[in-house]
Each structure stands twice: as structure tokens, then as C-alpha cells.
N, C-alpha and C. Protein backbone atom coordinates (compact mmCIF):
# COMPACT_ATOMS: atom_id res chain seq x y z
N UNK A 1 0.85 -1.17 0.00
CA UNK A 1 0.00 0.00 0.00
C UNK A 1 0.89 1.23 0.00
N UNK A 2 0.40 2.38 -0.64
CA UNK A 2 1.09 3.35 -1.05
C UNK A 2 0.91 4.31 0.57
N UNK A 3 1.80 4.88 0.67
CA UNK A 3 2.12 6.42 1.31
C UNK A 3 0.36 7.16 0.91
N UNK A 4 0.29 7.48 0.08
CA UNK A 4 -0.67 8.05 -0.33
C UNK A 4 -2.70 7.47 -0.21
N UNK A 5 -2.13 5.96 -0.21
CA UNK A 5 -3.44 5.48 0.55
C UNK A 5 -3.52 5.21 2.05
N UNK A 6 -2.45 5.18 2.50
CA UNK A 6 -2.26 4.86 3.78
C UNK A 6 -2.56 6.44 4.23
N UNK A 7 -2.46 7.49 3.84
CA UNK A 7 -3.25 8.91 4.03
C UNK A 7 -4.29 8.71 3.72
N UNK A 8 -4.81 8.61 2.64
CA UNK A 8 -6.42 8.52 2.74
C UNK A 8 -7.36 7.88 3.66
N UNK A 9 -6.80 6.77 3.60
CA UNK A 9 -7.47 5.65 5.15
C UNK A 9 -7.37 6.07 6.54
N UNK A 10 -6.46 7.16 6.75
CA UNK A 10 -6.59 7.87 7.71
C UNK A 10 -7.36 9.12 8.16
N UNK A 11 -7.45 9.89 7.10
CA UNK A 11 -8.26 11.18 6.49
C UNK A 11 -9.98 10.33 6.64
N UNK A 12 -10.20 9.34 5.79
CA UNK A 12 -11.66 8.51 6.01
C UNK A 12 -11.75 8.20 7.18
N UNK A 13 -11.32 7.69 7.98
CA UNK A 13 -11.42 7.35 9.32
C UNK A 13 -11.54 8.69 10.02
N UNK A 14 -10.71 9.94 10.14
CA UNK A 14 -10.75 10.50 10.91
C UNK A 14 -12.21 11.50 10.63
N UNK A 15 -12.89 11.09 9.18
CA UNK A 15 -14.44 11.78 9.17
C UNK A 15 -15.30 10.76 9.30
N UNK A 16 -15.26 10.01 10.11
CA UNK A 16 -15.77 8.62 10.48
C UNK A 16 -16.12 7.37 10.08
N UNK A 17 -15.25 7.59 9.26
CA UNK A 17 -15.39 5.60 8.11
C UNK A 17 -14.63 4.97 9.31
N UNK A 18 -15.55 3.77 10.25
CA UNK A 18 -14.48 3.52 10.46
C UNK A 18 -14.44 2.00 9.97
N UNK A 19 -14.58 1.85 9.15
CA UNK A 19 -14.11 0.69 8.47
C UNK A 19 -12.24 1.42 7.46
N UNK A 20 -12.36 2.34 6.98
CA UNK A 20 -11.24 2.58 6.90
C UNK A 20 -10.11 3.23 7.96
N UNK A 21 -10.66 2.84 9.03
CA UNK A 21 -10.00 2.72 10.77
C UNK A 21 -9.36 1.51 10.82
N UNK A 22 -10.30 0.70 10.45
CA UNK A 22 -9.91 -0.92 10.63
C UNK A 22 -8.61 -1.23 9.92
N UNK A 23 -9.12 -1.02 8.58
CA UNK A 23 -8.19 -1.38 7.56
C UNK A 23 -6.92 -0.76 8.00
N UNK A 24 -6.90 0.80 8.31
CA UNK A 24 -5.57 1.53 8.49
C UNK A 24 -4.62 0.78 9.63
N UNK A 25 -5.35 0.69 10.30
CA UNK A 25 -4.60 0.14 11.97
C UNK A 25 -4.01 -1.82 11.12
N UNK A 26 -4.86 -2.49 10.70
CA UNK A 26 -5.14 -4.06 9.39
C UNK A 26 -3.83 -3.58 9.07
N UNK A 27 -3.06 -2.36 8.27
CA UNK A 27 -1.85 -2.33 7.30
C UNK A 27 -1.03 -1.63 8.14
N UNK A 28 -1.31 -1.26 9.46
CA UNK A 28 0.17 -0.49 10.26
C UNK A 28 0.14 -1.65 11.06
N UNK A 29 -0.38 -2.40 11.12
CA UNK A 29 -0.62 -3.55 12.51
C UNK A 29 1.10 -3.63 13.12
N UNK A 30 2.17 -4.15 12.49
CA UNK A 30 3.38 -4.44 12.38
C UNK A 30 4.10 -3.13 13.15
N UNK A 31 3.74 -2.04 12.10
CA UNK A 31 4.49 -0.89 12.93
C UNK A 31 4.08 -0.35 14.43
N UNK A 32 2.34 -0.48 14.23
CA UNK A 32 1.67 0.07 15.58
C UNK A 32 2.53 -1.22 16.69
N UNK A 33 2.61 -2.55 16.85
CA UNK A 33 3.09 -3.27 17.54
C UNK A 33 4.80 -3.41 17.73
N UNK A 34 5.28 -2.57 17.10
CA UNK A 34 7.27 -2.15 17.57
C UNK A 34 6.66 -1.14 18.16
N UNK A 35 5.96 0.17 17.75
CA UNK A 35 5.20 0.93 18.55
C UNK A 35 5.29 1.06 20.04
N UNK A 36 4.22 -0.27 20.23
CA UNK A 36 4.00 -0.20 21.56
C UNK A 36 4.94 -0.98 22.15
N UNK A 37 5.83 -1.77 21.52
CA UNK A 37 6.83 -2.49 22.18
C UNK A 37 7.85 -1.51 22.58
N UNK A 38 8.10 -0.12 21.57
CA UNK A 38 9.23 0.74 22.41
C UNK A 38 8.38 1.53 23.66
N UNK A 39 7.39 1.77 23.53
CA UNK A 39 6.80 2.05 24.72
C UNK A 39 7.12 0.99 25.89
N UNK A 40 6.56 0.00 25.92
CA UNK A 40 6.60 -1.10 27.05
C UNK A 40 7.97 -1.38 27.45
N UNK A 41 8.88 -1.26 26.53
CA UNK A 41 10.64 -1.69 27.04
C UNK A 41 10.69 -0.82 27.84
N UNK A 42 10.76 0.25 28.58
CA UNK A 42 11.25 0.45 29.60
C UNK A 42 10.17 0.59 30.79
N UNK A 43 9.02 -0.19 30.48
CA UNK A 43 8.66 -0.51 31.76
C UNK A 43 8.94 -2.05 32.64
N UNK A 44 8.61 -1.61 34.01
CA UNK A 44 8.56 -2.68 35.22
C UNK A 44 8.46 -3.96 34.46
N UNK A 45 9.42 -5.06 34.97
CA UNK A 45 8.92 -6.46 34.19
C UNK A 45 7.26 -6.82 34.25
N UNK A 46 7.16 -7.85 34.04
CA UNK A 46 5.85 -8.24 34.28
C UNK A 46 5.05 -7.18 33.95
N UNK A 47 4.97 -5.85 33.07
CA UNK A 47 3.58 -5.69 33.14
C UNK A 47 2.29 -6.16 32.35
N UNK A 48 1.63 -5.90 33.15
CA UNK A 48 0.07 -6.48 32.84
C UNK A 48 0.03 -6.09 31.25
N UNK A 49 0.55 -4.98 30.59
CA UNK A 49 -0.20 -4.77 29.60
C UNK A 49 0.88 -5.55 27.99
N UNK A 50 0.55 -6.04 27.47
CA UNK A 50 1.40 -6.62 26.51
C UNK A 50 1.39 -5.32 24.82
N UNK A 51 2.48 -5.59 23.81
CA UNK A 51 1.97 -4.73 23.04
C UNK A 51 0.90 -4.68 21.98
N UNK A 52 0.35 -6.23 21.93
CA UNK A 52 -0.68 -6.25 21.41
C UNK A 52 -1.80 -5.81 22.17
N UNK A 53 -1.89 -5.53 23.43
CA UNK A 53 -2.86 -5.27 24.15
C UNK A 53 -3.12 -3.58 24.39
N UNK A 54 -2.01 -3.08 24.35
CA UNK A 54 -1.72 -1.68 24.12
C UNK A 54 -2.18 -0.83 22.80
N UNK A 55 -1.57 -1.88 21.52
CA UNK A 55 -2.37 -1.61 20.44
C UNK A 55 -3.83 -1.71 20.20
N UNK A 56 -4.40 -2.28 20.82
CA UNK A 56 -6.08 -2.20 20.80
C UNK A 56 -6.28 -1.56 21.50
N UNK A 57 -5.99 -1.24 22.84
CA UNK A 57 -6.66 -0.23 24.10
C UNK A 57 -6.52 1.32 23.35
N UNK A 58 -5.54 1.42 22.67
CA UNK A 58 -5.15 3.07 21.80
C UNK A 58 -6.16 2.61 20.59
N UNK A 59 -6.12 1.43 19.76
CA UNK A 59 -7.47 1.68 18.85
C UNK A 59 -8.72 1.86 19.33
N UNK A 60 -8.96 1.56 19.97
CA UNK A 60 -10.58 1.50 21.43
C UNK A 60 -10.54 3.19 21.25
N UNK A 61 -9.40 3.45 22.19
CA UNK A 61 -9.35 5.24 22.41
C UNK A 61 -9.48 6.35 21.53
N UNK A 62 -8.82 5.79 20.12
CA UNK A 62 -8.83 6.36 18.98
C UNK A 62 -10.07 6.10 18.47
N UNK A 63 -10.90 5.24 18.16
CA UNK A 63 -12.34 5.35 17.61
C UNK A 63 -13.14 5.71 18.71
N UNK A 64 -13.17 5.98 20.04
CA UNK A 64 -14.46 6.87 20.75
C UNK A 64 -14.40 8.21 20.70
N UNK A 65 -13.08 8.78 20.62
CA UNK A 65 -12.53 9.93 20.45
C UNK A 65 -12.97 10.77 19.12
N UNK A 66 -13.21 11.63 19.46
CA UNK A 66 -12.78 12.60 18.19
C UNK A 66 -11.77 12.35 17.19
N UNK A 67 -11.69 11.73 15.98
CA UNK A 67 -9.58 12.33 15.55
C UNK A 67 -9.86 13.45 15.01
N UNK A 68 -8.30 13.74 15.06
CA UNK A 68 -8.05 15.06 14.29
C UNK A 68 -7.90 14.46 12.78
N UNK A 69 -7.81 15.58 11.92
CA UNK A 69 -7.65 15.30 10.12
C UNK A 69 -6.30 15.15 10.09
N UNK A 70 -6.25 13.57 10.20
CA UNK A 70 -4.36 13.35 9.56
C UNK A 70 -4.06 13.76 8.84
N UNK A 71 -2.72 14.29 8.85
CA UNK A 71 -2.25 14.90 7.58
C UNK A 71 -1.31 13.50 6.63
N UNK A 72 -0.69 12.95 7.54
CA UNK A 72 -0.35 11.35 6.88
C UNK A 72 0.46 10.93 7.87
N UNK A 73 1.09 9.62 7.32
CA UNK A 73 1.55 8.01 7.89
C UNK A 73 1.87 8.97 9.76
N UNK A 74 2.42 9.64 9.30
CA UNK A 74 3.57 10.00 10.71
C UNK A 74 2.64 10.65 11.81
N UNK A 75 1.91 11.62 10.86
CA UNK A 75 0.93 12.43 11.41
C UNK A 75 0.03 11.47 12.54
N UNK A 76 -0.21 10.43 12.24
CA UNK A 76 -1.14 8.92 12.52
C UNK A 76 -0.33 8.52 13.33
N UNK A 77 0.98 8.10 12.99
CA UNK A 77 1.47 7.54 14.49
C UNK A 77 1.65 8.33 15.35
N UNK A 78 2.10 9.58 14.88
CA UNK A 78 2.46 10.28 16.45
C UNK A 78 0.93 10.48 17.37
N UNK A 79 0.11 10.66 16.51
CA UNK A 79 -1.52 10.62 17.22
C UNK A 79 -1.64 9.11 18.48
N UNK A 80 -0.85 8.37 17.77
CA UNK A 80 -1.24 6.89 18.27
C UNK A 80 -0.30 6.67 19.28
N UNK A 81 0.68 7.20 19.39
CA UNK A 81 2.03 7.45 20.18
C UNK A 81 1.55 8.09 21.56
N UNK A 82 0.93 9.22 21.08
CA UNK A 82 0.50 9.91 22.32
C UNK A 82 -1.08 9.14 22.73
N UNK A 83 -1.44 8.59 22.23
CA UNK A 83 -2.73 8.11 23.17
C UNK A 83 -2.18 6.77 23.99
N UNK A 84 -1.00 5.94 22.86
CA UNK A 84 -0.69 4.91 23.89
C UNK A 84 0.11 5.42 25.21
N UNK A 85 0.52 6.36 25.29
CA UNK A 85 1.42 6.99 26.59
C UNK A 85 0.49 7.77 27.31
N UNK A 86 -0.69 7.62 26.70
CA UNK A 86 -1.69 8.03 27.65
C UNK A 86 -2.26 6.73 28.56
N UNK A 87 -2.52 5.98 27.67
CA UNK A 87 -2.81 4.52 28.22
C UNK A 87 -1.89 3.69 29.31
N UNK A 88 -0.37 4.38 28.87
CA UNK A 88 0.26 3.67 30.23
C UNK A 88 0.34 4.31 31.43
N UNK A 89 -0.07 5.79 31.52
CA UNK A 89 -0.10 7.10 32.20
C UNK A 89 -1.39 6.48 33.23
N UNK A 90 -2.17 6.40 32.30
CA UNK A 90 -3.35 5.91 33.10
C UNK A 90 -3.35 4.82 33.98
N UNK A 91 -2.94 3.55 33.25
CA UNK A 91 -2.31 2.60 33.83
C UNK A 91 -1.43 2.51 35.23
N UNK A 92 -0.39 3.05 34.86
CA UNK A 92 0.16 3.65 36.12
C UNK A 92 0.00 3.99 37.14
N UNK A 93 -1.07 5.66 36.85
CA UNK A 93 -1.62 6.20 38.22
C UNK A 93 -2.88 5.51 38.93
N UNK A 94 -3.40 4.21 37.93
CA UNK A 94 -4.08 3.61 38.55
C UNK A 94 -3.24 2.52 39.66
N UNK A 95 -2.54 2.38 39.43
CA UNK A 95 -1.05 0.94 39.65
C UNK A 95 -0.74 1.52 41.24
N UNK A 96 -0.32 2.83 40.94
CA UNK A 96 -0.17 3.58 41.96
C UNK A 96 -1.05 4.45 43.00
N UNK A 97 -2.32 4.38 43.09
CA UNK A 97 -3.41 4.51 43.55
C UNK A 97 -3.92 3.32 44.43
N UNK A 98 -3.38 2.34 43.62
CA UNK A 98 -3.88 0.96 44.37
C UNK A 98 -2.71 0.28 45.16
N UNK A 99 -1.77 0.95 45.24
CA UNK A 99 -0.53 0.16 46.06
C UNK A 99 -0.04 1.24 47.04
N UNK A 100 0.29 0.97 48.47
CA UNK A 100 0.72 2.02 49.53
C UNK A 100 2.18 2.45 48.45
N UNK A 101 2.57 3.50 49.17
CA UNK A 101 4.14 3.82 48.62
C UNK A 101 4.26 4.04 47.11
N UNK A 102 2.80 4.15 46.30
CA UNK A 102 3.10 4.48 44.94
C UNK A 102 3.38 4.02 43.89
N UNK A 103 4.16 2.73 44.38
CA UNK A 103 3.77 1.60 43.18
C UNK A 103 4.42 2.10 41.56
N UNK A 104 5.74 3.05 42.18
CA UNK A 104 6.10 3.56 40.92
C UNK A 104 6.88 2.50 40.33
N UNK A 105 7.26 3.10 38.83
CA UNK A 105 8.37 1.81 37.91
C UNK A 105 8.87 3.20 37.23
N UNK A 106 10.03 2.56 37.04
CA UNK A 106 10.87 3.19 35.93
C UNK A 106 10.45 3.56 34.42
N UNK A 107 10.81 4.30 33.63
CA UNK A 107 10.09 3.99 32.29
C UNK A 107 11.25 4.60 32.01
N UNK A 108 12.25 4.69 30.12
CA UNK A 108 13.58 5.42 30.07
C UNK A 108 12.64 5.61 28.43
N UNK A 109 13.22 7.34 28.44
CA UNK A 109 12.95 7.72 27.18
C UNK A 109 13.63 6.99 26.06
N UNK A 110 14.88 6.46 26.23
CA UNK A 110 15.60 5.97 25.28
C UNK A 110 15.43 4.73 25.00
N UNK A 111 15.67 4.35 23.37
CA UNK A 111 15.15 2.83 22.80
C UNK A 111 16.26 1.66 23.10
N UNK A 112 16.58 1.30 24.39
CA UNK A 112 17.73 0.67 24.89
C UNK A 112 19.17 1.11 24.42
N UNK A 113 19.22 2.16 24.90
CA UNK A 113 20.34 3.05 25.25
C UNK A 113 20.45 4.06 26.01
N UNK A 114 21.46 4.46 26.81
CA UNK A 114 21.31 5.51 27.58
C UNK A 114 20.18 6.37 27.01
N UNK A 115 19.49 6.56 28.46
CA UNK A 115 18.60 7.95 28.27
C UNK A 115 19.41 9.18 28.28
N UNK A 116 18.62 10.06 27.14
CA UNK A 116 19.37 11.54 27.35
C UNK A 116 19.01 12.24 28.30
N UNK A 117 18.21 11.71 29.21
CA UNK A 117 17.43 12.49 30.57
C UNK A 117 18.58 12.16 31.39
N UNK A 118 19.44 10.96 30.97
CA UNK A 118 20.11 11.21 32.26
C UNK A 118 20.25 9.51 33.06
N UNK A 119 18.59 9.57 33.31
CA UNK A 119 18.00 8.69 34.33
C UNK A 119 16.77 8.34 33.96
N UNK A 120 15.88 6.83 34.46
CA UNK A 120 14.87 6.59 33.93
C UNK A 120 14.03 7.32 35.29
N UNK A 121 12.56 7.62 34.32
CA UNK A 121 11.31 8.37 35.90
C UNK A 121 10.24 7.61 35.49
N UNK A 122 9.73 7.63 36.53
CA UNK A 122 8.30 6.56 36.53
C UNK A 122 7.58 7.55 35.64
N UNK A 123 6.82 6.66 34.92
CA UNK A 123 5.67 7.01 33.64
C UNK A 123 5.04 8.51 34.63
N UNK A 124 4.91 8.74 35.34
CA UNK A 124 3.51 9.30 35.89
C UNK A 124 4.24 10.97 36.20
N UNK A 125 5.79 10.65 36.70
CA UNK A 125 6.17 12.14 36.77
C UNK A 125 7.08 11.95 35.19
N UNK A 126 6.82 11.73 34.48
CA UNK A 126 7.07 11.69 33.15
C UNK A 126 6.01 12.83 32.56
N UNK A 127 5.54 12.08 32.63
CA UNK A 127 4.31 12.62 31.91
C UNK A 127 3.73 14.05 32.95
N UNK A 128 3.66 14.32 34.05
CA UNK A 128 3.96 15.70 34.77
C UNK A 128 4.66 16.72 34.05
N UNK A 129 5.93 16.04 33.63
CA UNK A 129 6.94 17.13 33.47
C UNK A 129 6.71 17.54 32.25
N UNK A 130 6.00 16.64 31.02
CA UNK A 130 5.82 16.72 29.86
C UNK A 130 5.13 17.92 29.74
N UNK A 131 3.28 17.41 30.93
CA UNK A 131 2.70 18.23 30.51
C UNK A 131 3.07 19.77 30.65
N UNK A 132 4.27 20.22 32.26
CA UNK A 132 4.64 21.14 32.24
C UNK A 132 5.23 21.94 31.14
N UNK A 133 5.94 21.28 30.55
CA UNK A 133 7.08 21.31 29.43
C UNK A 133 5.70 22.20 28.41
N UNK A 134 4.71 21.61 28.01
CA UNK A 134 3.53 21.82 27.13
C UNK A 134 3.15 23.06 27.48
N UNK A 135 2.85 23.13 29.09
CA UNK A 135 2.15 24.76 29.29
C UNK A 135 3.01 25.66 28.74
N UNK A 136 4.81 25.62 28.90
CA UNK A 136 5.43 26.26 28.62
C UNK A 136 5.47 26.65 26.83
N UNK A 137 6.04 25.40 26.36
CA UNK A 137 6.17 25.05 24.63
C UNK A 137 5.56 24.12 24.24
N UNK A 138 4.43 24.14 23.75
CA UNK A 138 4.05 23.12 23.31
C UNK A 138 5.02 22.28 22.49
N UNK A 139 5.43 23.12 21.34
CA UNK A 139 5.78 22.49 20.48
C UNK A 139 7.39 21.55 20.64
N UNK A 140 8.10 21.72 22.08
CA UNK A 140 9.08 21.21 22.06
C UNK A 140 8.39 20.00 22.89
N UNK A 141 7.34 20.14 23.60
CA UNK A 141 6.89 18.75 24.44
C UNK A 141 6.54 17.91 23.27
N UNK A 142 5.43 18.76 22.13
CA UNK A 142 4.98 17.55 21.24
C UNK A 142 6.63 16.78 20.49
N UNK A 143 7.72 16.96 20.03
CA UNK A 143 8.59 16.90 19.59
C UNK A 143 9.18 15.83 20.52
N UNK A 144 8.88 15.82 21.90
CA UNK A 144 9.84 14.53 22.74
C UNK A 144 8.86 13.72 22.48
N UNK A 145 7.72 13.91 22.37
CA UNK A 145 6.56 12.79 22.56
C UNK A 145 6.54 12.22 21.33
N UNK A 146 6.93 12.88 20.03
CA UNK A 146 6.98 12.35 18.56
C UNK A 146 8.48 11.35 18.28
N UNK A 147 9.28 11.71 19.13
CA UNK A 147 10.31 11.58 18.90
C UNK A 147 11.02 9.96 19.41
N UNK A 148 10.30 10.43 20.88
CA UNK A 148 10.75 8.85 21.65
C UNK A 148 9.73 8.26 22.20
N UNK A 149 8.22 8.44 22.22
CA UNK A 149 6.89 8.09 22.01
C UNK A 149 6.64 7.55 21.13
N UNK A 150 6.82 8.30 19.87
CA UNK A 150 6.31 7.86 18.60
C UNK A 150 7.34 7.07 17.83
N UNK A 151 8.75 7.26 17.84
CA UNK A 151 9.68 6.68 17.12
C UNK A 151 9.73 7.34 16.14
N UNK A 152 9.23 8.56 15.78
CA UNK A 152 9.63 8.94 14.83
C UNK A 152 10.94 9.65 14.34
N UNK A 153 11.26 9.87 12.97
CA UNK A 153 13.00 10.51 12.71
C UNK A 153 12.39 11.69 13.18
N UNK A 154 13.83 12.76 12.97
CA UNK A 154 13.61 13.64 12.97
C UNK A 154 13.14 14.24 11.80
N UNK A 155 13.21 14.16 10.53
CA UNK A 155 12.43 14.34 9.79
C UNK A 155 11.20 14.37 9.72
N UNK A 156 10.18 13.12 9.76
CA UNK A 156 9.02 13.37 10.42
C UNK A 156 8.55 13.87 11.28
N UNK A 157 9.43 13.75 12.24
CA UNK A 157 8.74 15.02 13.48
C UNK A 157 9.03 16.25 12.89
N UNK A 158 9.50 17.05 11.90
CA UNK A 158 9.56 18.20 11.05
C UNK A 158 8.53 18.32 10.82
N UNK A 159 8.33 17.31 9.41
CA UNK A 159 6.68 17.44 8.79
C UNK A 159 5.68 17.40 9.85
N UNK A 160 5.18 16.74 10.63
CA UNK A 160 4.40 16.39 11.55
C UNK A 160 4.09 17.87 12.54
N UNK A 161 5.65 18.67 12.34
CA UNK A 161 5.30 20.12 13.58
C UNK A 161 5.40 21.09 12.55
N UNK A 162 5.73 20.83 10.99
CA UNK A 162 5.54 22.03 10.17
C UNK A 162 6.57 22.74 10.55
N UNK A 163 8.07 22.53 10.70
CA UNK A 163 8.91 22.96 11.12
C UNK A 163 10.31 22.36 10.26
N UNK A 164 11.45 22.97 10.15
CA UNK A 164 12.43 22.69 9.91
C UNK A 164 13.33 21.21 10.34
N UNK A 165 14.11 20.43 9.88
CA UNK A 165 14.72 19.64 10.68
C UNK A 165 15.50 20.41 11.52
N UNK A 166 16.07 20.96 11.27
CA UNK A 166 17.26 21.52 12.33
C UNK A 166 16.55 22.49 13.56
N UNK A 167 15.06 23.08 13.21
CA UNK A 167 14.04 23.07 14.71
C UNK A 167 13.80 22.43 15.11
N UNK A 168 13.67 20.60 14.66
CA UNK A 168 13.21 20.09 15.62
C UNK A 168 14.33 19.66 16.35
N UNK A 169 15.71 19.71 16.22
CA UNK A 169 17.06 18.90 16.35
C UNK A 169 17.28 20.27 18.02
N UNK A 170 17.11 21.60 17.67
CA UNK A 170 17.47 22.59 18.48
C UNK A 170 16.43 22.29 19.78
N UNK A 171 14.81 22.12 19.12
CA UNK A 171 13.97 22.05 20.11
C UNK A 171 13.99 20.74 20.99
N UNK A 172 14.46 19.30 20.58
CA UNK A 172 14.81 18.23 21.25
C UNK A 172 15.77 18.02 21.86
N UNK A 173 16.72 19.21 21.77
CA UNK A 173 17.99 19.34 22.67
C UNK A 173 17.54 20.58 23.79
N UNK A 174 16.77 21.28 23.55
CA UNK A 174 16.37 22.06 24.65
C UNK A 174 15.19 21.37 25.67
N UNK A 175 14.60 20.81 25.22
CA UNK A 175 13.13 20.21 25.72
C UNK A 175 14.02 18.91 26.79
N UNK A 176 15.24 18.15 26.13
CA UNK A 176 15.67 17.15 27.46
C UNK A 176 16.41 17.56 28.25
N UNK A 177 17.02 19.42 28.51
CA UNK A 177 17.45 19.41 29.08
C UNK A 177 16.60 20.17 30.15
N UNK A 178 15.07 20.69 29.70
CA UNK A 178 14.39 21.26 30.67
C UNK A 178 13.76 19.98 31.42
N UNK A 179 13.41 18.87 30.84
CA UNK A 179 12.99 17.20 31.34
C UNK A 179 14.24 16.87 32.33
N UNK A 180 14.82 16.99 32.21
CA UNK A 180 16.02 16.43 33.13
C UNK A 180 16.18 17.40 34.14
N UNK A 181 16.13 18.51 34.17
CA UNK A 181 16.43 19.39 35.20
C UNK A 181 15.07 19.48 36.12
N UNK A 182 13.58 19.57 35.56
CA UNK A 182 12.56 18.90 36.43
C UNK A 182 12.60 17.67 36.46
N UNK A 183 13.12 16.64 36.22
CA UNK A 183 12.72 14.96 36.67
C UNK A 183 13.77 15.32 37.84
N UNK A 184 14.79 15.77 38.23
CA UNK A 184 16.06 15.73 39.01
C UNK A 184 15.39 16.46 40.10
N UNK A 185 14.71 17.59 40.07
CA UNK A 185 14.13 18.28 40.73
C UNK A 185 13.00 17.37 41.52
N UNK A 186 12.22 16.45 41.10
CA UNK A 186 11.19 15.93 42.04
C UNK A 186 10.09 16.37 41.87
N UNK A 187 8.82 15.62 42.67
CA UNK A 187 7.59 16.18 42.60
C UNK A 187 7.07 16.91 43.75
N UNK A 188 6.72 18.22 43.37
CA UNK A 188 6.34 19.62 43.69
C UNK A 188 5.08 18.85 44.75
N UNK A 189 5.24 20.04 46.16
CA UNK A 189 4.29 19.34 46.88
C UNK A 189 3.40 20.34 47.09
């Protein structure tokens, strides 16, 4: 399947075909599941959620939801990127709600290699610092979340923010060093 239908099937879906939902998620199946597998590698062993199981709970989320009008392939994953890191977010603060002491786990931005944060932080002040990061710039939070969320190059995270490569290269070097200096910092009481 072409680049160009794999946009359309997304564009139909996101004005509510969702039979061309089905199909789209039917021909990314492969990618959506490394997807959620770089998500899940740096969590706690054993967790409950597998990446095939991750991939449906974000398709579930993605068809009750609103979508936005994909613009294409990348546009789609990073959408799918950020709902599955919503799904483990959730996961989490439920994990940790239900266990004394918080019940935190590690999670590492990086795809088994040193993190550029430094250090791995539990999903939950992850995603804190993100959203802080967001009130501030959006556009450098969406850029970590496209980047080591989504797996995407830096190229695509260009197209995807309508931005230059070498903005998104400046803004992903500024954005981990404001992530690292609040993850180091702790959670605000």
C-alpha cells in the first residue's frame, strides 16, 4: 500500500469511516506493535499490559474519540504514540493509587540506550513534566513525545510540527534538558 493510501485511510477514518480505521490500523498492525513495544521496554517487568494489548486499548481510544484530520503516515502515528502513553499514564496512576508507597516503575525515554534524561522516571512524573514542558512550549513537548513516544526521525517530526529539521534537532535538545532538570528536581508538593 502506497504512502498516499495509507493517508487517505486515515483522512476517512478520521471523518468517520471507520471501516477505513480498521483497515488503516489491518496495514500499520506491524508498525503500531514495535510501537507499543518501544513504549513497554522500559517498563517494570511483568507488566500487565502486553503490546498487542496496548495496540487495541489506543485503537478503542482512537475510535471513541474525536480524531483530528491526519495529515499522513507519521501524522497517525504520532496521534497513536501519544494516546498509547496516555494509556500507560493511566495505567500507572491507577497501579499507583492501588498500592501504599506508589507503586512507581521506571520507564527510560531511550530505545535501549542511555537515556538523554540522564536517568529513567516513573511514567507518571514523566508525563507531569511533559505536561509542564507543554504549558510552557508546546511544540518542544509535542517533539519529545513524537520523537521517543512515537519513534519517529527527525524528519518526520519536522513534517508532523511544520517545522524545519534543524528546529526540531534545536527544540529536542532544549526540551531534554528542561525534562532532566525537572525529573532531578522531584515532585512539587
Amino acid at each position: 500500500m502506497t504512502a498516499d493510501d495509507i493517508t487517505a485511510l486515515a483522512r476517512a477514518w478520521a471523518t468517520g469511516d471507520r471501516e477505513a480505521g480498521e483497515r488503516l490500523v489491518g496495514v500499520l498492525y506491524d508498525e503500531l506493535r514495535r510501537l507499543a513495544g518501544r513504549h513497554l521496554r522500559g517498563e517494570r517487568p511483568g507488566h500487565t499490559l502486553s503490546p498487542t494489548a496496548l495496540v487495541h486499548e489506543a485503537y478503542l481510544r482512537l475510535a471513541r474519540q474525536g480524531l483530528p484530520p491526519f495529515h499522513d503516515r507519521a501524522h497517525f502515528l504520532g496521534v497513536t504514540a501519544h494516546v498509547m502513553r496516555q494509556v500507560l499514564v493511566d495505567h500507572a496512576r491507577r497501579r499507583r493509587a492501588g498500592k501504599r508507597g506508589g507503586g512507581l516503575f521506571p520507564v527510560s525515554l531511550a530505545d535501549g540506550e542511555a537515556a538523554p534524561l540522564g536517568r529513567s522516571a516513573d511514567v507518571a512524573s514523566l508525563d507531569e513534566a511533559l505536561l509542564a514542558l507543554a504549558a510552557r512550549d508546546a511544540r518542544k513537548a509535542r517533539a519529545i513525545e513524537l520523537k521517543y513516544f512515537g519513534g519517529l526521525t527527525a524528519s518526520e517530526t519536522a513534517s508532523v510540527l511544520q517545522v524545519s529539521e534543524r528546529t526540531v534537532k534545536r527544540d529536542l535538545q532544549m526540551a531534554e534538558a528542561w525534562l532532566h532538570r525537572e525529573l532531578r528536581r522531584g515532585p512539587r508538593s
